[in-house]
Protein backbone atom coordinates (compact mmCIF):
# COMPACT_ATOMS: atom_id res chain seq x y z
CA UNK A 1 -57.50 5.54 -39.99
CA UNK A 2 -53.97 6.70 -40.86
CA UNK A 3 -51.96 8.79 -38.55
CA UNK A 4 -51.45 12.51 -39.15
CA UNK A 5 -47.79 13.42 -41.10
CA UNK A 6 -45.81 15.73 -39.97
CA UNK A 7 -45.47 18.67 -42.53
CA UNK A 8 -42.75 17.90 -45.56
CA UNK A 9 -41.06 21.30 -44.23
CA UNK A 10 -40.35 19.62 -40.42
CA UNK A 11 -39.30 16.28 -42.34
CA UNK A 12 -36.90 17.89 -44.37
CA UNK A 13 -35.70 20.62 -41.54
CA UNK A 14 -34.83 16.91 -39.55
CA UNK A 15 -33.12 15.50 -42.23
CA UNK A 16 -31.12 18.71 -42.53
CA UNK A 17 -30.14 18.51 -39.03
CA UNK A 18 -29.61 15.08 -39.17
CA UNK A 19 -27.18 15.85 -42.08
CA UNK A 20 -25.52 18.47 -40.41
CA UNK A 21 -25.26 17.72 -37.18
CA UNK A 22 -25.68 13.29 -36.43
CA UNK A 23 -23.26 12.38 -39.39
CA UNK A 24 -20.74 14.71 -38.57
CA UNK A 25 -20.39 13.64 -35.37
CA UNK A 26 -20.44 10.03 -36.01
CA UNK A 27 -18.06 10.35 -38.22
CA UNK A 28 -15.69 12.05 -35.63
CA UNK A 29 -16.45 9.21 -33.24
CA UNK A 30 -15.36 6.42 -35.64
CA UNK A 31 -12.39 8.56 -36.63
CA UNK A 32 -11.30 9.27 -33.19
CA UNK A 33 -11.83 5.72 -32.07
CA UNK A 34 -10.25 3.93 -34.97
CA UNK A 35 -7.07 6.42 -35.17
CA UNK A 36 -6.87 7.02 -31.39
CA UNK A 37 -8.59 5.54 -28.86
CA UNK A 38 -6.99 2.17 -30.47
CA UNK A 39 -3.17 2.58 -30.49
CA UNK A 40 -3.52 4.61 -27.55
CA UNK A 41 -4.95 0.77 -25.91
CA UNK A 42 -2.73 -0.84 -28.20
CA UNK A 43 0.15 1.05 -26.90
CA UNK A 44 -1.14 1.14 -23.13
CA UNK A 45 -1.74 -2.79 -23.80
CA UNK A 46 1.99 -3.22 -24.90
CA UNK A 47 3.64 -0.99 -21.67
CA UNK A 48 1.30 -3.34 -19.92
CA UNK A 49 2.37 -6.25 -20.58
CA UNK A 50 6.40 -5.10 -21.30
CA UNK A 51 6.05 -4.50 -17.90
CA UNK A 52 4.45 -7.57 -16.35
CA UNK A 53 7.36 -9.61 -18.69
CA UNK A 54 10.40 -7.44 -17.03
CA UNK A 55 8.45 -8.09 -13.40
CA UNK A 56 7.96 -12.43 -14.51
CA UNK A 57 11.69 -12.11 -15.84
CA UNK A 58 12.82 -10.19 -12.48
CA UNK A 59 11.23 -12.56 -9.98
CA UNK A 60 12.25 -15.08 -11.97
CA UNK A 61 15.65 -14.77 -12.76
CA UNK A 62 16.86 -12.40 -9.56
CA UNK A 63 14.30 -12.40 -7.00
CA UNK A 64 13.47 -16.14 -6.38
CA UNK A 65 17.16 -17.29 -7.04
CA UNK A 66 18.16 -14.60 -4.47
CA UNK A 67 15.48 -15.97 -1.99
CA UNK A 68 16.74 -19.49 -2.10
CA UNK A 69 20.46 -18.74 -2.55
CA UNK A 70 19.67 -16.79 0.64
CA UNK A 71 17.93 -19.42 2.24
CA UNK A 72 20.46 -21.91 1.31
CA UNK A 73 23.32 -20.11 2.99
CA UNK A 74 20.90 -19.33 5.91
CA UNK A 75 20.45 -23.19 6.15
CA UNK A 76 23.87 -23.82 5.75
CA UNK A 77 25.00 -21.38 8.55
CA UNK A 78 22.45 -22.69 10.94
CA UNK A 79 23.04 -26.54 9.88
CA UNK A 80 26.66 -26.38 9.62
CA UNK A 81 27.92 -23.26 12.02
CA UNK A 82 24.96 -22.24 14.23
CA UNK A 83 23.77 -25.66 15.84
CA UNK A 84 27.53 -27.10 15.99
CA UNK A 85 28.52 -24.05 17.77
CA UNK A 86 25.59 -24.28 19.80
CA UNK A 87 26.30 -28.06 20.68
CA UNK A 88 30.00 -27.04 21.30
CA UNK A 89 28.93 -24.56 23.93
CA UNK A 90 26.38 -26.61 25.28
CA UNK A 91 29.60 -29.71 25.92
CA UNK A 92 31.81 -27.10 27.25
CA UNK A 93 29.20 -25.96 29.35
CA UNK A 94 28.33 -29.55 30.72
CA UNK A 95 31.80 -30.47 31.07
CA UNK A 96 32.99 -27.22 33.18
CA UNK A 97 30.00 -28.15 35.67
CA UNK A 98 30.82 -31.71 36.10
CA UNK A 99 34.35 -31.59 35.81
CA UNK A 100 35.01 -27.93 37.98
CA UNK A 101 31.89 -26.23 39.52
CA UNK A 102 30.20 -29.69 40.69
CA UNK A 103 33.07 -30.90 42.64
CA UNK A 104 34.34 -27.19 43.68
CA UNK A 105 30.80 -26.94 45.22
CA UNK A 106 31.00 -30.31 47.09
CA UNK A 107 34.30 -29.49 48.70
CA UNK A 108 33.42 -25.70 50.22
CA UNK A 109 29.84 -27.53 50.59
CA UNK A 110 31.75 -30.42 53.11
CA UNK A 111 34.17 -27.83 54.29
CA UNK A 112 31.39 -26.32 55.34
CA UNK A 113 29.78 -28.55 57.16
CA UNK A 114 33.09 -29.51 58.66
CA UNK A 115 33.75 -26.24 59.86
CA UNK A 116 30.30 -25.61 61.33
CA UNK A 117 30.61 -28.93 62.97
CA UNK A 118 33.76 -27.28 64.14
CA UNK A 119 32.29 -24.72 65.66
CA UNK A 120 29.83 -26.47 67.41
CA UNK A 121 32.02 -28.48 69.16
CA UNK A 122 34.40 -26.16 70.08
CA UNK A 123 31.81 -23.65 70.97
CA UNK A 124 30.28 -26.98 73.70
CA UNK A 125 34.12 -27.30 74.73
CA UNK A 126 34.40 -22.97 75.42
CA UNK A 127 31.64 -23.29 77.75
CA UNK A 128 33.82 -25.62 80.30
CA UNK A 129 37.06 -23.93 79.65
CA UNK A 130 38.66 -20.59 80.59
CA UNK A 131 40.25 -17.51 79.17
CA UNK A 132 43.87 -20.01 77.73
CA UNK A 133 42.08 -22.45 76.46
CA UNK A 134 39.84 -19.56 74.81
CA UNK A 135 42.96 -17.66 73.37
CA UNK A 136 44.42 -20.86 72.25
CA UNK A 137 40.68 -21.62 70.08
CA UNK A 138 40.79 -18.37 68.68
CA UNK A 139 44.40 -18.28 67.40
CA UNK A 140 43.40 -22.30 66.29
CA UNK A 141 40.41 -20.48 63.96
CA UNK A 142 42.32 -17.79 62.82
CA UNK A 143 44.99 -19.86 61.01
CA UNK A 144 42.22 -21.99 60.25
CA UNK A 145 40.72 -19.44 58.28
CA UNK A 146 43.21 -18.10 56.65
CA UNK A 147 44.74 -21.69 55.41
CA UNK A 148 40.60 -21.52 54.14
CA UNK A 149 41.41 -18.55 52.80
CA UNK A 150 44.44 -19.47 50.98
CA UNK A 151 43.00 -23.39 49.57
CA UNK A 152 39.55 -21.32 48.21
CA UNK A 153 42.17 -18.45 46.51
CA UNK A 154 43.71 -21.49 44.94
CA UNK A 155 40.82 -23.18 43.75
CA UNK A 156 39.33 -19.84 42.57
CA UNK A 157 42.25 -19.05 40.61
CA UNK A 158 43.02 -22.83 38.89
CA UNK A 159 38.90 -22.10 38.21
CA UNK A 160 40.36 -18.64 36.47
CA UNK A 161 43.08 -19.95 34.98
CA UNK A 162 40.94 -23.38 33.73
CA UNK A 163 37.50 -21.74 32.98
CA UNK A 164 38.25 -18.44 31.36
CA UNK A 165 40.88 -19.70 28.78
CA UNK A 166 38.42 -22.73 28.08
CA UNK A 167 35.99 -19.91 27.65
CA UNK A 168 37.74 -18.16 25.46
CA UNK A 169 39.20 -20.77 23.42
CA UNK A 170 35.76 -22.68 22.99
CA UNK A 171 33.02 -19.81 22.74
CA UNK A 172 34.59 -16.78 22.24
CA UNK A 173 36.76 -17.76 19.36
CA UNK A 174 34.22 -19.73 17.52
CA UNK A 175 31.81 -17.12 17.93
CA UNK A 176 33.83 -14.57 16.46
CA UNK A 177 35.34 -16.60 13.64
CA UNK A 178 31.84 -17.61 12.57
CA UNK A 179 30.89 -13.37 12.58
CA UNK A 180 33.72 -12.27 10.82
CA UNK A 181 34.33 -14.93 8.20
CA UNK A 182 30.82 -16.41 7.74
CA UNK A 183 28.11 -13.70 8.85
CA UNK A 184 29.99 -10.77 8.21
CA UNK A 185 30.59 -11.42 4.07
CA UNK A 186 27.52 -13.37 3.46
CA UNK A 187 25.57 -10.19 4.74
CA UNK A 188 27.81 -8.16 2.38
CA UNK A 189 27.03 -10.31 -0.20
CA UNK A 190 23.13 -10.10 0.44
CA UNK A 191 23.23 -6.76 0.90
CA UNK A 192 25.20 -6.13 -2.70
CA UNK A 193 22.95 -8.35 -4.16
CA UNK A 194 19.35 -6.85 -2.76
CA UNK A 195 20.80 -3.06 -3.56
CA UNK A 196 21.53 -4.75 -6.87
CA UNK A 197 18.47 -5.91 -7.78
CA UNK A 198 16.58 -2.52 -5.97
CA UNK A 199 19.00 -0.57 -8.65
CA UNK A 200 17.88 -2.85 -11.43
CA UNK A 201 14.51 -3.02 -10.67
CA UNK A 202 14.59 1.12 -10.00
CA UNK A 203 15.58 1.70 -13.49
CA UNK A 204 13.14 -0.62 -14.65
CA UNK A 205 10.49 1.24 -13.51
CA UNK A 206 11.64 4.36 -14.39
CA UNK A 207 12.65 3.52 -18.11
CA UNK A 208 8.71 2.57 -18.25
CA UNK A 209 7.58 4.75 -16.57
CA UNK A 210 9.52 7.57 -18.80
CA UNK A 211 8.48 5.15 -22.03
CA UNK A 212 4.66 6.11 -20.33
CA UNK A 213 4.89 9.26 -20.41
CA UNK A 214 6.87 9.89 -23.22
CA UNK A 215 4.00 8.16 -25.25
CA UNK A 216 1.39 10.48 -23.67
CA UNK A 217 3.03 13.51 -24.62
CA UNK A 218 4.30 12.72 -27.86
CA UNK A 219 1.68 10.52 -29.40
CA UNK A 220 -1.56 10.35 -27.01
CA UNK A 221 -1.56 14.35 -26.55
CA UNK A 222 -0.91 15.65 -30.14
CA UNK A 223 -3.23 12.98 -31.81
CA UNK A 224 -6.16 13.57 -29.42
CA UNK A 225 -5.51 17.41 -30.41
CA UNK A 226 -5.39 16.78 -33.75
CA UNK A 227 -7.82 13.83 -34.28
CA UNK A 228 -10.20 14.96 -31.55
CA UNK A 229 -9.69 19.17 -30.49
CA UNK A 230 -9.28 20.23 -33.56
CA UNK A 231 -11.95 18.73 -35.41
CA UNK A 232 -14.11 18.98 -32.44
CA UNK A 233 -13.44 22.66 -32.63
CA UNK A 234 -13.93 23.20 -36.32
CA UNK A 235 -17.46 21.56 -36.15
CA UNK A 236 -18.34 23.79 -33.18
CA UNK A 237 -17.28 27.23 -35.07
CA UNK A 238 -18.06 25.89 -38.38
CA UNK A 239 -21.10 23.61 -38.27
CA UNK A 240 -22.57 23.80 -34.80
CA UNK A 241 -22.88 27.66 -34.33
CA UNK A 242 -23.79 28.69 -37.93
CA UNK A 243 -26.72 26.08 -37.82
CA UNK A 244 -27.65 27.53 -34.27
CA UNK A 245 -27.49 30.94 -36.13
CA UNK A 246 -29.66 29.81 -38.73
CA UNK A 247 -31.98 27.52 -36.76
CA UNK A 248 -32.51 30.96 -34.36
CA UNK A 249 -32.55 33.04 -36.67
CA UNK A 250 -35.75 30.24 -38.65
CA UNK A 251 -37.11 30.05 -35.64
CA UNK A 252 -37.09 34.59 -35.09
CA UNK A 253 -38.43 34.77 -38.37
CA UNK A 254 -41.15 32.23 -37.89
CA UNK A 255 -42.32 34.19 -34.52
CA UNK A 256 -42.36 37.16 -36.71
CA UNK A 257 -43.83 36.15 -39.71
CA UNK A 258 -46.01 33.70 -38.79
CA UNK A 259 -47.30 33.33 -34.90
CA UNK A 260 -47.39 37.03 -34.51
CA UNK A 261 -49.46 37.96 -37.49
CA UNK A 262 -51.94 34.51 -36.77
CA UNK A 263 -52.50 35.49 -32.83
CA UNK A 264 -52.78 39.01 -33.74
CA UNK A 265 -55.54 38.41 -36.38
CA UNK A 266 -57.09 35.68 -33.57
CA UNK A 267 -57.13 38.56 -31.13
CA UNK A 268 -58.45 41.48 -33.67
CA UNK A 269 -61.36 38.31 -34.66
CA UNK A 270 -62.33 37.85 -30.67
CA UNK A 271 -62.35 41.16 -30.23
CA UNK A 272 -64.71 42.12 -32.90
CA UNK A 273 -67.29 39.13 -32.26
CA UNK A 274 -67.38 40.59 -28.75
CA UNK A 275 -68.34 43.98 -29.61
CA UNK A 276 -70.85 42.87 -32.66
CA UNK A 277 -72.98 39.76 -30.04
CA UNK A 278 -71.79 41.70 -26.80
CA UNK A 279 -72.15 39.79 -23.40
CA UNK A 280 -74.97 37.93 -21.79
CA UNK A 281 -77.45 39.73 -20.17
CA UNK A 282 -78.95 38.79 -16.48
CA UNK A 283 -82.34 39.55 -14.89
CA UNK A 284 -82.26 39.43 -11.39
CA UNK A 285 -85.94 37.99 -9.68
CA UNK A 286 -87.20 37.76 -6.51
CA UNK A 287 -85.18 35.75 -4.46
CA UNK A 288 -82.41 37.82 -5.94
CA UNK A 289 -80.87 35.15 -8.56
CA UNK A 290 -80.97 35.07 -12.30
CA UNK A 291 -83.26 33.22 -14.58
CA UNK A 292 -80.27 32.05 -15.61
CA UNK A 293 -79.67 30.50 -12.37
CA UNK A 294 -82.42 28.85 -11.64
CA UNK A 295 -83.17 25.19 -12.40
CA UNK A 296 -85.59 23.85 -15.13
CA UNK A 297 -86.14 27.53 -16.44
């Protein structure tokens, strides 16, 4: 058995719509996608990869020679200027202890011993003396002391007079020649070169960035508005809403015309074959049922 067709009027009411309504619009699509969608990825491709070539030249040619010229000179300092100096210090350092503290300590550390040995024996010899002899230790310790006094000033300042220019000479000097004439202009330099390349790379980035948006707004924007608003919109007020008009307007006149007049005659039909056979009666028996309801009868 072959399958029931649809009526010639619904085929050819589909291929209307299909004419109206599916070509147009594939035909907008291709448009839009052949004379915008591709060289607005075209264009978006070529930023793209403009700016992944400035970024590979950039790190190329500025960033990774800055890096090593930057670790070069930070190798050279500490190769050449921080571990010398460091060694230098280290020698003075040694040779101040050995040469001045170490035997500076062993003579106040015997002197004193000697003078607590001192003590101790005098201190035995007070107990079986009197009051002269007593006077006579005292004034003994007090020049004691202050020849003491007078040998340690001496030591302390040869120590000053040694030590601090040594100090100053060695440590101090170095130090401060290696800040100012080393550290000092090879952080200018750096710091030139990094603001530099933060410039360089700033105007990059905004000569893209304006190259962006200057291709949105004077190619992406007024093509999608021409190729893709304005088309859009003239099928909407052109095609789409007069074939809604008319496709309502079929469809009113079909109600009217057609399914009103059919289910009014069904109704005026129904109602007459009511009146003419008229319901079923029902006779009620015994029990109080129908004959209608009972079984076999």
């Amino acid at each position: 058995m072959t399958e029931p067709q649809p009526p010639r009027w619904v085929v050819w009411v589909a291929r209307a719509v299909a004419v109206v309504v599916v070509v147009p619009v594939t035909f907008v699509r291709a448009w839009v996608e052949v004379l915008v969608l591709r060289p607005v990825a075209a264009a978006l491709r070529w930023v793209w990869e403009s700016g992944a070539a400035v970024a590979r030249f950039l790190r190329r040619w500025v960033l990774v020679p800055l890096g090593r010229g930057a670790a070069w000179v930070a190798r050279l300092l500490w190769r050449w200027g921080l571990v010398p100096l460091g060694r230098g210090v280290e020698w003075v350092a040694r040779l101040v202890h050995r040469a001045v503290l170490r035997p500076l300590g062993w003579v106040l550390l015997q002197v004193g011993r000697g003078l607590w040995w001192v003590a101790r024996q005098v201190g035995r010899f007070l107990m079986w003396i009197d009051a002269p002899v007593t006077a006579a230790v005292e004034w003994f310790f007090r020049w004691t002391g202050r020849i003491i006094a007078f040998v340690a000033r001496g030591l302390w300042d040869a120590v000053v007079r040694v030590v601090v220019p040594l100090w100053r000479w060695l440590v101090v000097a170095p130090v401060r020649f290696a800040y100012r004439r080393l550290l000092t202009p090879v952080g200018h330099a750096l710091r030139w070169v990094f603001r530099w390349a933060v410039k360089i790379v700033g105007v990059v980035g905004r000569v893209l960035w304006d190259a962006v948006v200057w291709a949105v707004e004077r190619v992406a924007l007024p093509l999608w508005r021409w190729l893709v608003v304005r088309p859009a919109r003239f099928v909407y007020r052109k095609v789409l809403t007069p074939v809604g008009h008319a496709v309502r307007a079929g469809a009113r006149w079909v109600r009217r015309t057609v399914v009103e007049p059919v289910r009014q005659a069904v109704s005026t039909f129904y109602n007459g074959l009511r009146a003419v056979v008229g319901p079923p009666r029902r006779q009620p028996n015994r029990a109080g049922s129908t004959d209608g309801d009972r079984p076999g009868g």
